[in-house]
Each structure stands twice: as structure tokens, then as C-alpha cells.
Protein backbone atom coordinates (compact mmCIF):
# COMPACT_ATOMS: atom_id res chain seq x y z
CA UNK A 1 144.09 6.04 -85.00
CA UNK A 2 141.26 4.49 -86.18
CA UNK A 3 137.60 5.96 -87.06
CA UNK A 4 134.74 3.39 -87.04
CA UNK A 5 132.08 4.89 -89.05
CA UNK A 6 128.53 2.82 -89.16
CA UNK A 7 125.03 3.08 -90.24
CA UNK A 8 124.94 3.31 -93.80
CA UNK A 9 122.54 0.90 -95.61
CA UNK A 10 119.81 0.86 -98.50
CA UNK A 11 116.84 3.04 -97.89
CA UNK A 12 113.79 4.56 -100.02
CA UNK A 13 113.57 7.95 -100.86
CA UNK A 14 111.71 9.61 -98.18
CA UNK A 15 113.27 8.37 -95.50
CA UNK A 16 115.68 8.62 -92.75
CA UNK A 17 118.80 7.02 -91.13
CA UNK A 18 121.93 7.61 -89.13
CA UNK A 19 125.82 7.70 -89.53
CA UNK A 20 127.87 7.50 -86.86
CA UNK A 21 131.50 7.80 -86.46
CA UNK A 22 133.48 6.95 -83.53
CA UNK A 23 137.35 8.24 -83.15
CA UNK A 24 140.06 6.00 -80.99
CA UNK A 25 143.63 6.69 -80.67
CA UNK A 26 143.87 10.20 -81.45
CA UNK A 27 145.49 11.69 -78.23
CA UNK A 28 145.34 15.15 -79.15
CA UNK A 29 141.90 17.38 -79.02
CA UNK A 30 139.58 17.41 -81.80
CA UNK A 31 139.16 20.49 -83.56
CA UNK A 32 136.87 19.24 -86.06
CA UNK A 33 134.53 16.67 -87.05
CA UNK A 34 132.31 16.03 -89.63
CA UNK A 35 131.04 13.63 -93.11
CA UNK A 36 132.09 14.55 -96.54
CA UNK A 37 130.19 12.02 -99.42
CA UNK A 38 131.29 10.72 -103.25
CA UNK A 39 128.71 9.05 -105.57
CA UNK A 40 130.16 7.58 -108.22
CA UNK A 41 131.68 9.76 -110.85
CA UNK A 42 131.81 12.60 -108.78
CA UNK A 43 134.20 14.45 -106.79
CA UNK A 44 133.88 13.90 -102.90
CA UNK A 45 132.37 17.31 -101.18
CA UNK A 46 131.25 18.52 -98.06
CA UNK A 47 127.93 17.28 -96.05
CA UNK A 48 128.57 18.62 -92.65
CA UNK A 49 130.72 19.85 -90.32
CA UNK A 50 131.01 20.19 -86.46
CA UNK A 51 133.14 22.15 -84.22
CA UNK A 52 134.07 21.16 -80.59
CA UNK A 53 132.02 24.18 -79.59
CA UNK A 54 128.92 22.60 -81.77
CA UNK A 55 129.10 24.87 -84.53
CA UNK A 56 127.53 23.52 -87.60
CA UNK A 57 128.59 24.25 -91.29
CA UNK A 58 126.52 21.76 -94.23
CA UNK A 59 126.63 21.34 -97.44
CA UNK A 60 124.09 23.20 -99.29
CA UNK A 61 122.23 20.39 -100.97
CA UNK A 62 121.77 18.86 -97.39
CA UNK A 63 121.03 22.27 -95.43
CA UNK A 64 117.77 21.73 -93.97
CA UNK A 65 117.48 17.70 -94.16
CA UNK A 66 120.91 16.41 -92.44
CA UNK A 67 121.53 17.30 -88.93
CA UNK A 68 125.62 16.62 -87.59
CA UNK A 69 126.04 16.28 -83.74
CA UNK A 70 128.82 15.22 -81.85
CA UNK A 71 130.02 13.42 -78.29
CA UNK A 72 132.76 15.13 -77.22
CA UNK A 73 133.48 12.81 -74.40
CA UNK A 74 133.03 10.05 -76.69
CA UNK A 75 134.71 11.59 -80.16
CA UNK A 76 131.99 10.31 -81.68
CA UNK A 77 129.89 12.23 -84.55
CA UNK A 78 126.34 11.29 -86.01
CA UNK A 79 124.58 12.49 -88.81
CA UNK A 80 121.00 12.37 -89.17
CA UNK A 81 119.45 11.84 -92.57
CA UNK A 82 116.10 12.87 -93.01
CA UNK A 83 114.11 13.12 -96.08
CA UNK A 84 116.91 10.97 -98.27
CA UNK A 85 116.47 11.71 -101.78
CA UNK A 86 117.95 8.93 -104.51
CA UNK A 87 121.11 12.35 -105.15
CA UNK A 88 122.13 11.07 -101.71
CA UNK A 89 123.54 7.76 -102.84
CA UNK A 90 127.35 8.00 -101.97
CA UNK A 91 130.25 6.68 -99.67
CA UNK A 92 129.59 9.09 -97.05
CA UNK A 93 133.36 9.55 -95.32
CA UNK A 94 134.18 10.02 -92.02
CA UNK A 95 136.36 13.32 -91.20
CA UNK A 96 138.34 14.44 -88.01
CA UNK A 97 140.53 17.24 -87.91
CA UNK A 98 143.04 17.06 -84.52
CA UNK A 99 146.81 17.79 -85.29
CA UNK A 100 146.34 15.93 -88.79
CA UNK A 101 143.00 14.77 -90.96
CA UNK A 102 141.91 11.40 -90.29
CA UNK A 103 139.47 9.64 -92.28
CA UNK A 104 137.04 6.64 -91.83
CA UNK A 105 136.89 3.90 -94.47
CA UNK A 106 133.65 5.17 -95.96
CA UNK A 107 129.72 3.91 -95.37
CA UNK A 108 127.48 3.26 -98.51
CA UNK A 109 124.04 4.44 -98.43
CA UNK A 110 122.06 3.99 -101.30
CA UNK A 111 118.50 5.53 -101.37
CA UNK A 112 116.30 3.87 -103.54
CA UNK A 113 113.21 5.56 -105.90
């Protein structure tokens, strides 16, 4: 199993970019998707989450500024980051729930002031 998780990078506050995460080897059906983040010091938490279905669940800090999608057909899952503010500075992790949790290997983003 193996997620691939891109996209992360240095940006200023203000602006925008896009994770994504693509799942191979898991031969079971994905229940869940979705990007959880840690900045240093701090304990990793919830940005967003997507069912199969395409219901959405995000974090509140993000509600309104992130949007999660997915590609079923291609277990893949973006997030869109809009409006990045220097509090979003973290390893943003890759999540996928199936039979068992997988995670990705992490993507830095670092918005800048």
C-alpha cells in the first residue's frame, strides 16, 4: 500500500495551492479519505475529510477556505487551499480509511507573512 501525497510547497499568506494524494495497493474499498496537519509543537488534528459518497467533514479553522474532493476511480484525494494564512504551516498527512488506516509520508507547506 502506498499513498503518494504531493503539492505542498512555500507560499505567501493569501494565497492558494493544492494537495493531492493518490492511493495504490489497497484492494479493498475506501471508506474514507481525507488530510489531517501537525505544525511543529503541536498535536496532529483534523483538516478534512471525504466519504466515498462525497460527504465532507473539516476542521473548523479551515471550514470555509479548504475544499477536499476525491476520484473514486482513481483513489485519489485533493485539497484545495485557498486564502493560506501563516497558522497553516504544517506536515499536512495523507489519510485513507479501507479495512485499516493508511497514511502518506506527510507534505510541508509553509505559508509565509
Amino acid at each position: 500500500v502506498q499513498l503518494q501525497a504531493s503539492g505542498g510547497g512555500l507560499v505567501q499568506a493569501g494565497g492558494s495551492l493544492r494537495l493531492s494524494c493518490a492511493a495504490s495497493g489497497i484492494i479493498f474499498s475506501i471508506n474514507l479519505m481525507g488530510w489531517y496537519r501537525q505544525a511543529p509543537g503541536k498535536q496532529r488534528e483534523l483538516v478534512a475529510v471525504i466519504t466515498s459518497g462525497g460527504t465532507t467533514n473539516y476542521g473548523d479553522s479551515v471550514k470555509g477556505r479548504f475544499t477536499i474532493s476525491r476520484d473514486n476511480a482513481k483513489n485519489t484525494v485533493y485539497l484545495q487551499m485557498a486564502s493560506l494564512k501563516p497558522e497553516d504551516t504544517a506536515v499536512y498527512y495523507c489519510n485513507v480509511l479501507s479495512l485499516k488506516t493508511y497514511w502518506g509520508q506527510g507534505t510541508l507547506v509553509t505559508v509565509s507573512s
